[in-house]
Every structure is written in structure tokens, then in C-alpha cells.
N, C-alpha and C. Protein backbone atom coordinates (compact mmCIF):
# COMPACT_ATOMS: atom_id res chain seq x y z
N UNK A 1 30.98 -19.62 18.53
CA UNK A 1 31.74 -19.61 19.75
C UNK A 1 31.59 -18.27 20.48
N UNK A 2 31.64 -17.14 19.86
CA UNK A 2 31.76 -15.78 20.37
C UNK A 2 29.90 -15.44 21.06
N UNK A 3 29.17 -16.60 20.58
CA UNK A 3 28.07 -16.15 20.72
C UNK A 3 27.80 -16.61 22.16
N UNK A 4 28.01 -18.13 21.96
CA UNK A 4 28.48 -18.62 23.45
C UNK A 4 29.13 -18.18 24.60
N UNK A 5 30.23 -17.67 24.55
CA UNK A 5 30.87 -16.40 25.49
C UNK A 5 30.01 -15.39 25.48
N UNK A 6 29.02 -14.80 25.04
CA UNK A 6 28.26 -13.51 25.01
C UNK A 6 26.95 -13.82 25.88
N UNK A 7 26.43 -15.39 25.71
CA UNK A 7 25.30 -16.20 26.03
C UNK A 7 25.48 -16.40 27.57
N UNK A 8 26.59 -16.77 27.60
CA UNK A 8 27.73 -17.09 29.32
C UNK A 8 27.36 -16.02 30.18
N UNK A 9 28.27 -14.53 29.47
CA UNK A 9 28.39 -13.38 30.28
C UNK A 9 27.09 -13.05 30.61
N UNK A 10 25.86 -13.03 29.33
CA UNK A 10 24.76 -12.69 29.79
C UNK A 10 23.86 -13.23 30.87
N UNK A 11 23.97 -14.77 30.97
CA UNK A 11 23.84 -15.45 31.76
C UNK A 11 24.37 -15.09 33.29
N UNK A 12 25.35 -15.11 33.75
CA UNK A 12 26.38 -14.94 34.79
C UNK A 12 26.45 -13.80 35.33
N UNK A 13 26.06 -12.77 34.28
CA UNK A 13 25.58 -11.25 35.20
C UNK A 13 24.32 -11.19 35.54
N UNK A 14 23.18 -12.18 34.90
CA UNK A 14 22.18 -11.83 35.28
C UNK A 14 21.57 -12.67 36.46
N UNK A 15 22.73 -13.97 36.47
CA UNK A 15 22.25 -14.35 38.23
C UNK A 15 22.65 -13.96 39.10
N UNK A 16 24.32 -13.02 38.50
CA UNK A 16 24.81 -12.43 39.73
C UNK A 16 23.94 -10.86 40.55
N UNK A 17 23.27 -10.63 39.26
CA UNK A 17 22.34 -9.22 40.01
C UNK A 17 21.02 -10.03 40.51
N UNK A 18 20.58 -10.91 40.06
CA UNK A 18 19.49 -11.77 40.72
C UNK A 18 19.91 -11.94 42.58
N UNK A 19 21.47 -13.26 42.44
CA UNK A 19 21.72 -13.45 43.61
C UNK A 19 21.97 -11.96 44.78
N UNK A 20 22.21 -11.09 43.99
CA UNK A 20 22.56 -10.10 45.16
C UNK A 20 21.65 -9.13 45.60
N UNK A 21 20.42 -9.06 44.41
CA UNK A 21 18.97 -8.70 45.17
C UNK A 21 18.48 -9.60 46.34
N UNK A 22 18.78 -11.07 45.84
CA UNK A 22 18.38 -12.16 46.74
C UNK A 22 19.10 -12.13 48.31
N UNK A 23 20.26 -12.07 47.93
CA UNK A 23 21.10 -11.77 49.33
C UNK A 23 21.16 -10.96 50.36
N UNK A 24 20.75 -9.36 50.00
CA UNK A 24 20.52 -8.74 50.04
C UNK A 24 19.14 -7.98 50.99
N UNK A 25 18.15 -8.62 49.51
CA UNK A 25 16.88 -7.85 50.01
C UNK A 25 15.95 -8.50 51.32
N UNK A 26 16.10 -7.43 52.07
CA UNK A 26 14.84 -8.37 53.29
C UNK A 26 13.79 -9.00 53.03
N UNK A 27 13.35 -9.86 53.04
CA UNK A 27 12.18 -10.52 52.88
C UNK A 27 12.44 -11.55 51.64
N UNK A 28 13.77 -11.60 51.26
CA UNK A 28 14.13 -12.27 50.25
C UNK A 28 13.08 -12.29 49.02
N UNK A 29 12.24 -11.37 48.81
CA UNK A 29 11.41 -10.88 47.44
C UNK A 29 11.50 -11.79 45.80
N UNK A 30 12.88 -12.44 46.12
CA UNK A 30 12.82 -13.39 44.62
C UNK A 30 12.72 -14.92 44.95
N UNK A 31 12.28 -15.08 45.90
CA UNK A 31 12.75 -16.27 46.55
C UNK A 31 13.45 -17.14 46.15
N UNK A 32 14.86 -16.63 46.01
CA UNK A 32 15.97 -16.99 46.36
C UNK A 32 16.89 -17.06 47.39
N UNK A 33 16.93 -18.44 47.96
CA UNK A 33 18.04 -18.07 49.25
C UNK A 33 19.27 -18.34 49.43
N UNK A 34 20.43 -17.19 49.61
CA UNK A 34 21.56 -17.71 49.31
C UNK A 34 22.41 -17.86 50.48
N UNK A 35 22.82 -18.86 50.60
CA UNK A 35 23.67 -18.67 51.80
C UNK A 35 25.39 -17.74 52.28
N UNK A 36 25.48 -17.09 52.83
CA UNK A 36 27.21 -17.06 52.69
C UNK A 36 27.92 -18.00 53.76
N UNK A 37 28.12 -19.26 53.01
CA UNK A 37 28.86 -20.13 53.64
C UNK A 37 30.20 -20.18 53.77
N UNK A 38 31.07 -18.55 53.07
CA UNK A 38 32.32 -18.93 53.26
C UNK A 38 32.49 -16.95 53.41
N UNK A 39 33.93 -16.58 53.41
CA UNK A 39 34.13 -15.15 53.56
C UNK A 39 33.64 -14.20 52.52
N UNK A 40 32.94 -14.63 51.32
CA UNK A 40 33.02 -13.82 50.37
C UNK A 40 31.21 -13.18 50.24
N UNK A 41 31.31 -12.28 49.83
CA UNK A 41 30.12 -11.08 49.33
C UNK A 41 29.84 -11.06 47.89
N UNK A 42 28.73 -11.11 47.63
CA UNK A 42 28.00 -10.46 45.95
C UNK A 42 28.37 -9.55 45.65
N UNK A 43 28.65 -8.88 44.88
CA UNK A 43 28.34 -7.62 44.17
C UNK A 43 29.21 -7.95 42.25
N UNK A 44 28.78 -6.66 41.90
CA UNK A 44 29.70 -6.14 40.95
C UNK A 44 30.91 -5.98 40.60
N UNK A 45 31.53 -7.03 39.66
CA UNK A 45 32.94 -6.73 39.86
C UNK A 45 33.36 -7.40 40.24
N UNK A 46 32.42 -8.59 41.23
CA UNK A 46 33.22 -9.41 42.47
C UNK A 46 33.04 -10.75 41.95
N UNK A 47 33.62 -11.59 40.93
CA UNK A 47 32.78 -13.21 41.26
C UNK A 47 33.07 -13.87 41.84
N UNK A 48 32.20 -14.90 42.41
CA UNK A 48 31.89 -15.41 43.65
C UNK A 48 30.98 -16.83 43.29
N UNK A 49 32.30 -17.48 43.17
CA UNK A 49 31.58 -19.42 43.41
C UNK A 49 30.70 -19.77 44.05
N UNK A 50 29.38 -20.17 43.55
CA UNK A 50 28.81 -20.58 44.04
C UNK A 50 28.54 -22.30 43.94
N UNK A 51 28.21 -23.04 44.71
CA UNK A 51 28.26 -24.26 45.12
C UNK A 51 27.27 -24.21 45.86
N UNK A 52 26.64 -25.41 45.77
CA UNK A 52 25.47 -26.36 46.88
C UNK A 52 25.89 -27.34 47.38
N UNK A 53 25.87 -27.08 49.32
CA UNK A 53 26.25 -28.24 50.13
C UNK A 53 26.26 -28.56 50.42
N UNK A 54 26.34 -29.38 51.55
CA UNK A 54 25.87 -30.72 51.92
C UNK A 54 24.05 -30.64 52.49
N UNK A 55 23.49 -29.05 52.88
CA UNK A 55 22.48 -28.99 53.11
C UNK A 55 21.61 -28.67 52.03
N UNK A 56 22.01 -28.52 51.16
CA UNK A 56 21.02 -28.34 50.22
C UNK A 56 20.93 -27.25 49.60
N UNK A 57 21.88 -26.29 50.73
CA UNK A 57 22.08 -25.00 50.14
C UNK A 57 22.69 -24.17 48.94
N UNK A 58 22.33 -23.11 48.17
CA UNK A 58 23.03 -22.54 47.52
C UNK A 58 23.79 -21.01 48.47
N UNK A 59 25.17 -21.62 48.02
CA UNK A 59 26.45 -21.05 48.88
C UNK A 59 27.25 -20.14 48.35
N UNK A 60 26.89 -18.96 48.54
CA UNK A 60 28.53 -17.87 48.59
C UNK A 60 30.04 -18.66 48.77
N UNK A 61 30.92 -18.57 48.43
CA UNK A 61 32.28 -18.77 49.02
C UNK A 61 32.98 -17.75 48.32
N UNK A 62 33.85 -17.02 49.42
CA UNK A 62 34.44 -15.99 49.39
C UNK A 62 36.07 -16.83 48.82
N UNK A 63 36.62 -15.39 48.34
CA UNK A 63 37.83 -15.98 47.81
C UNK A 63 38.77 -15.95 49.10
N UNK A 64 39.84 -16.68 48.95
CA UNK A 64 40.47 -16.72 50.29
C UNK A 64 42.02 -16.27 49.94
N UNK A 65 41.87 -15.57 51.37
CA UNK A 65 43.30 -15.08 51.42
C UNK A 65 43.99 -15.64 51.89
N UNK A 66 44.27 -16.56 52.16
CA UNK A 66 45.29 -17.92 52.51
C UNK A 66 45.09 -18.94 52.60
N UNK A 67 46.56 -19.66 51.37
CA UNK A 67 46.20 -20.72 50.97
C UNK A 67 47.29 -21.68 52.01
N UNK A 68 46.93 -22.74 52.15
CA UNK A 68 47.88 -23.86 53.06
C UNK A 68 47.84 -25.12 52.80
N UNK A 69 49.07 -25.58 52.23
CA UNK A 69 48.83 -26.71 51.90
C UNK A 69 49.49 -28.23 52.45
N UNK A 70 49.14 -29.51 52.49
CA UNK A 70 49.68 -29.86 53.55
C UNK A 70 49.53 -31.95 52.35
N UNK A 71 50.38 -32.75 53.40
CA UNK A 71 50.31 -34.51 53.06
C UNK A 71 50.25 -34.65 53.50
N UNK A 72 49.42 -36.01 53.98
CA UNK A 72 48.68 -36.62 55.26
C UNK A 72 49.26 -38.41 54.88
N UNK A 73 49.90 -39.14 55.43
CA UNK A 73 49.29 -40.76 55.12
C UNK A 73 48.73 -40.89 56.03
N UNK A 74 47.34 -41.88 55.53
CA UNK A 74 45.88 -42.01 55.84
C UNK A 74 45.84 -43.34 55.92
N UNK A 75 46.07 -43.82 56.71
CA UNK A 75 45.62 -45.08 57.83
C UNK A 75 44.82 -45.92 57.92
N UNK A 76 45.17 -47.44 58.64
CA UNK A 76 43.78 -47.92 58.84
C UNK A 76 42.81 -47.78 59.98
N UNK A 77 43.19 -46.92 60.42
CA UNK A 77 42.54 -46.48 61.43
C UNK A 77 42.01 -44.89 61.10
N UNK A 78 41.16 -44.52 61.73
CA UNK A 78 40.50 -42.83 60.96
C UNK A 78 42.07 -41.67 61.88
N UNK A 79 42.23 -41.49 60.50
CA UNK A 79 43.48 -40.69 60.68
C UNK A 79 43.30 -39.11 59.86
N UNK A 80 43.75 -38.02 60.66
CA UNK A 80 42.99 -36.50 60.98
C UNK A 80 43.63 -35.94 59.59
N UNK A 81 42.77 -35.86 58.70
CA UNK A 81 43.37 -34.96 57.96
C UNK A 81 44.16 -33.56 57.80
N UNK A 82 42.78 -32.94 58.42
CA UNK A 82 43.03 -31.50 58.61
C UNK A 82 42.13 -31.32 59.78
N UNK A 83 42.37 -30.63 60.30
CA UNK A 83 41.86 -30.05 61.81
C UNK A 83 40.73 -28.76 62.06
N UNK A 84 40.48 -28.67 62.55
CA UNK A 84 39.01 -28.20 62.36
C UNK A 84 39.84 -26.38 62.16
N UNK A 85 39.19 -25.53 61.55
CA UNK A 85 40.03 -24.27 61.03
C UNK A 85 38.91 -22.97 60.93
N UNK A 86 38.81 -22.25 62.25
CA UNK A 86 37.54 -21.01 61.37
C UNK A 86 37.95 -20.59 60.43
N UNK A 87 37.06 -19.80 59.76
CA UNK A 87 37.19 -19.18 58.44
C UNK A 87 37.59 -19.63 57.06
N UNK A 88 37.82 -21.21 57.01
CA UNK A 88 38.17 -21.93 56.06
C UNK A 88 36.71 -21.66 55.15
N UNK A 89 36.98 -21.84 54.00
CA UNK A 89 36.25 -21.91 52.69
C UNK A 89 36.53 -22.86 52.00
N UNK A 90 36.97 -23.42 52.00
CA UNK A 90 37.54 -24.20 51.17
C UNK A 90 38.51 -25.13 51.23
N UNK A 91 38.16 -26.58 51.04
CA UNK A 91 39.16 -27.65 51.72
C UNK A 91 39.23 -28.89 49.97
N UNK A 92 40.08 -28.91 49.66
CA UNK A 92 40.26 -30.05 48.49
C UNK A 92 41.37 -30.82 48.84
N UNK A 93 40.90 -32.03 49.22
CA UNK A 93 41.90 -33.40 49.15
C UNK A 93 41.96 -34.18 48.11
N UNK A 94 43.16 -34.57 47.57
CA UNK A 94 43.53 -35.06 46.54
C UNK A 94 44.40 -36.35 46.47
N UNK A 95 43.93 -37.22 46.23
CA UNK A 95 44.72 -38.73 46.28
C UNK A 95 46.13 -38.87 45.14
N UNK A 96 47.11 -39.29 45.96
CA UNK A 96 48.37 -39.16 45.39
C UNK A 96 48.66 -40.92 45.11
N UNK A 97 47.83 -41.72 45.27
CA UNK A 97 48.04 -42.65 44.70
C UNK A 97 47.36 -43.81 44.51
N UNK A 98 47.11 -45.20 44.74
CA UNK A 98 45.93 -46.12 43.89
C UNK A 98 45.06 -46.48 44.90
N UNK A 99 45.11 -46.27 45.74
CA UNK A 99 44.32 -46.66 47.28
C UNK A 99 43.30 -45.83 47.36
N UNK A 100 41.90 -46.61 47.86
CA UNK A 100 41.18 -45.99 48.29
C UNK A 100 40.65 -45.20 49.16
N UNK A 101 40.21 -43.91 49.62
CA UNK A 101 40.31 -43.16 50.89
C UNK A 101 39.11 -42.79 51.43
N UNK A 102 38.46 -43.07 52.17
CA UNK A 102 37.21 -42.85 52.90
C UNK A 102 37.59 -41.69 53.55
N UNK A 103 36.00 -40.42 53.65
CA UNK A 103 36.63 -39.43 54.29
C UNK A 103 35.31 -38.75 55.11
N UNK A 104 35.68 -38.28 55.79
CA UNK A 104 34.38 -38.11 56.78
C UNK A 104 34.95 -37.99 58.54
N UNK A 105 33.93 -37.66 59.43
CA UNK A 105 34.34 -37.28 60.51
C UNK A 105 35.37 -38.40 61.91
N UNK A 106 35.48 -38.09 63.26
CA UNK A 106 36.41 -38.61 63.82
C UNK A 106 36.16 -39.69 63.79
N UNK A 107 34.64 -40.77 63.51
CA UNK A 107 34.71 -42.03 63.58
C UNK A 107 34.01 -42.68 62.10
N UNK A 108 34.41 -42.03 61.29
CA UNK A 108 34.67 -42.80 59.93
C UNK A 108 34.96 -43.76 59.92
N UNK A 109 34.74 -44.62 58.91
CA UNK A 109 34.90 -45.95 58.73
C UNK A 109 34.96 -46.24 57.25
N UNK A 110 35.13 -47.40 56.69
CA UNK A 110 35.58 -47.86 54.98
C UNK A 110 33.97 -48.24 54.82
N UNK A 111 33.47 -48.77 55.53
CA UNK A 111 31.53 -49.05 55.45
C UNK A 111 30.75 -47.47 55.61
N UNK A 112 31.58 -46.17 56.07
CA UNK A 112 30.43 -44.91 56.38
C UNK A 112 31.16 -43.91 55.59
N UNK A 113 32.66 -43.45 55.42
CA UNK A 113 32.95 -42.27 54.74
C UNK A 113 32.49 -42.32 53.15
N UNK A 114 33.01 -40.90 52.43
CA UNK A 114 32.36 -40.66 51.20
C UNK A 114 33.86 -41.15 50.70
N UNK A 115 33.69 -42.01 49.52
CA UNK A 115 35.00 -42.50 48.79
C UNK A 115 35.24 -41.62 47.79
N UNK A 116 37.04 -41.86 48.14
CA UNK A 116 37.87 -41.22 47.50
C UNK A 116 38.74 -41.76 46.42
N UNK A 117 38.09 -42.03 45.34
CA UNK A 117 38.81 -43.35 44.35
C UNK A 117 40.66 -43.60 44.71
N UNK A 118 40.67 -44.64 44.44
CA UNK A 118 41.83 -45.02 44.38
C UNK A 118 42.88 -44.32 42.90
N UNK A 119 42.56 -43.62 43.04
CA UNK A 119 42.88 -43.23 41.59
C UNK A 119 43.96 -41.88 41.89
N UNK A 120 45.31 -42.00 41.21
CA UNK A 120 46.12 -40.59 41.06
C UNK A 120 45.58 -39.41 40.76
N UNK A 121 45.46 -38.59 41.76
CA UNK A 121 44.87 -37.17 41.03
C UNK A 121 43.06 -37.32 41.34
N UNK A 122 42.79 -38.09 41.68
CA UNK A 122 41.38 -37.85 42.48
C UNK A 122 41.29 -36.73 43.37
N UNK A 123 40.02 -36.18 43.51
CA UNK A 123 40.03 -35.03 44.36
C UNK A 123 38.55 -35.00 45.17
N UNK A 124 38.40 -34.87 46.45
CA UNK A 124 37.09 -34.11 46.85
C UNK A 124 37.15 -32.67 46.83
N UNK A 125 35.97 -31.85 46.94
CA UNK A 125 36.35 -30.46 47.55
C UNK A 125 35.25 -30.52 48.81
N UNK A 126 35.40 -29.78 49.96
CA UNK A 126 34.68 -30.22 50.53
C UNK A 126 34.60 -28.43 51.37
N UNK A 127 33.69 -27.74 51.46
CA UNK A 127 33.14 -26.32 51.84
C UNK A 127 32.85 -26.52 53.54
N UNK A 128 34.10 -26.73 54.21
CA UNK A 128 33.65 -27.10 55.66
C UNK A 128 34.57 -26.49 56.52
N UNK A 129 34.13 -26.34 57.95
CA UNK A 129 35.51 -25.54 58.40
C UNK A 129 35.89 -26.61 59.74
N UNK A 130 35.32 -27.76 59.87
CA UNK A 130 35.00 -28.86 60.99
C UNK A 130 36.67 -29.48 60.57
N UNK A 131 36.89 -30.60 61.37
CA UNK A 131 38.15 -31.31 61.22
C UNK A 131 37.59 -32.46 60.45
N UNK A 132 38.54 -33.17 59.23
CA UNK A 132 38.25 -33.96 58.30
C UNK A 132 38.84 -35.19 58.59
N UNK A 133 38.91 -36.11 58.61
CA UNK A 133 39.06 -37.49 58.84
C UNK A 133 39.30 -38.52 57.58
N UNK A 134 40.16 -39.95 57.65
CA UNK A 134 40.54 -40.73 56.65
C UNK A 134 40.62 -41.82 57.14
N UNK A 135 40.21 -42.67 56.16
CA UNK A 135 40.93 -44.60 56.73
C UNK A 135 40.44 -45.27 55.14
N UNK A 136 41.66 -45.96 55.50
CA UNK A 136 41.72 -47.10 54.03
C UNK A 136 41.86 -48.35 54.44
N UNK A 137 41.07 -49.08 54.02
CA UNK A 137 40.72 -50.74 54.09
C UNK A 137 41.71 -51.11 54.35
N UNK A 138 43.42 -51.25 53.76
CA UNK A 138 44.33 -51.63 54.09
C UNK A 138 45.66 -50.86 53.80
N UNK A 139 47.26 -50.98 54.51
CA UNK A 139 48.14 -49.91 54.38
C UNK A 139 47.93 -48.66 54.77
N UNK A 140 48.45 -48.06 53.25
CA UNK A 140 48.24 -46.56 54.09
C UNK A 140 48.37 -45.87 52.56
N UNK A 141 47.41 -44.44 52.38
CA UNK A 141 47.62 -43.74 51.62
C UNK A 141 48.03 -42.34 51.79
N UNK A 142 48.76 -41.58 50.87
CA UNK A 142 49.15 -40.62 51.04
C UNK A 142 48.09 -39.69 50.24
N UNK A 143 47.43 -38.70 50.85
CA UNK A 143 46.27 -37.47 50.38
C UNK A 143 46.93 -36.43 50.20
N UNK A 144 46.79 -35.09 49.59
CA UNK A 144 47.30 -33.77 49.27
C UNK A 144 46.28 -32.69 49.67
N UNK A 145 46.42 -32.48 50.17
CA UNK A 145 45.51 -31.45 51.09
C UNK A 145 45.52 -29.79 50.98
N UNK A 146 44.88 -28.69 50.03
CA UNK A 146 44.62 -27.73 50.09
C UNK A 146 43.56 -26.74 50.82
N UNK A 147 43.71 -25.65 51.41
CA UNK A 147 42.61 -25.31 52.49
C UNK A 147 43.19 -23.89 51.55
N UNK A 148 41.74 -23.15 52.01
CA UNK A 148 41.76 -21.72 51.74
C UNK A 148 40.51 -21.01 52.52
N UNK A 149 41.63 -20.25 53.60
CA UNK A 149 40.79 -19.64 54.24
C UNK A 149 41.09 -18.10 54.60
């Protein structure tokens, strides 16, 4: 086990000095390209989530200094989750109960959004700072909505 934690750290510092030559150096020399898709910076000392998103990219996200959290019931009609927000990093919706939730932009649909199981405690996370959108085949569900920006 201890070797594993030692295997980790060694690991994890050595992409973090990789990614921040990469980030960093002009001409990007390791060809590595990282994006900073959210407020946060590389370095030492600093860790820094990285995620790949919807472009393909590998993404910085900065830690955020404010968190906001919010309930939405989500409609049969595309109903606004959260509203479009600069500087957001970070958006996780979370299904509070058995209904299914399609999620995606102002004209989403139950045939085009990305599903959100019907399931308690389901979650997307979604690295966007655009306004988010919902609709469920039938009724209405209630989502849990965290942003950090």
C-alpha cells in the first residue's frame, strides 16, 4: 500500500512538472497541450484538476473561490438550469430523484440532450461557463445544482 502512495506521488509530480513545462514553454517543446479552461495555474505546491472536455482537450481548472448552490424543477419543456456565468469552472448537477433529465443547451430535447439517469444522487459535471438547460419526457424533476467560480 505505502508503495502505491509513493508510486501515485511519483507519478503526479512528475506530470505536474511535465504539464507546467508544457504550459508554460513557448513552442510547447513536449508536445503537450494544455489548456487553462478554468481560473487556475500549474505550479508547485498548487494541484490542479485536470479533466478533458468536450473538445478533446486536456484542461487546467482552477480552484474556485465561490461556491453557489442552487434547485431547479426541470420540465417538459427545456427549462434553464443555470444561466450562463463568466468565470465559472465548474458546474455539477445532481438528480434528486427517479426521473430522467436531459441536459444540454436552450433547445434541448429528450431525443438530443446528454442523459441524466433517473437515479437519486446521479450527477453530471460539466466545465462550462454557457447557460445549461433541462427537459424530462414527462412531469417534472427536481436537479441540485453546484457552480464554482
Amino acid at each position: 500500500m505505502r508503495a502505491q502512495r509513493i508510486a501515485r506521488a511519483s507519478i503526479a509530480a512528475a506530470l505536474v512538472a511535465l504539464l507546467s513545462i508544457g504550459a508554460h514553454a513557448q513552442g510547447n517543446s513536449t508536445g503537450l497541450a494544455v489548456a487553462n479552461c478554468g481560473a487556475g495555474s500549474l505550479g508547485a505546491g498548487n494541484p490542479t484538476p485536470l479533466e478533458i472536455d468536450a473538445s478533446g482537450r486536456l484542461c487546467v481548472f482552477g480552484s474556485s473561490a465561490n461556491i453557489s448552490t442552487a434547485q431547479v424543477s426541470v420540465g417538459t419543456s427545456a427549462t434553464q438550469i443555470v444561466s450562463a456565468r463568466a468565470g465559472r469552472n465548474q458546474l455539477v448537477i445532481a438528480n434528486h430523484g427517479t426521473t430522467a433529465v436531459y441536459i444540454g443547451g436552450s433547445g434541448v430535447a429528450t431525443s438530443t440532450g446528454i442523459l441524466l439517469p433517473g437515479t437519486v444522487g446521479a450527477t453530471i459535471t460539466i466545465p462550462t461557463s454557457a447557460a445549461v438547460y433541462g427537459i424530462v419526457a414527462s412531469g417534472s424533476q427536481t436537479v441540485g445544482v453546484l457552480e464554482g467560480y
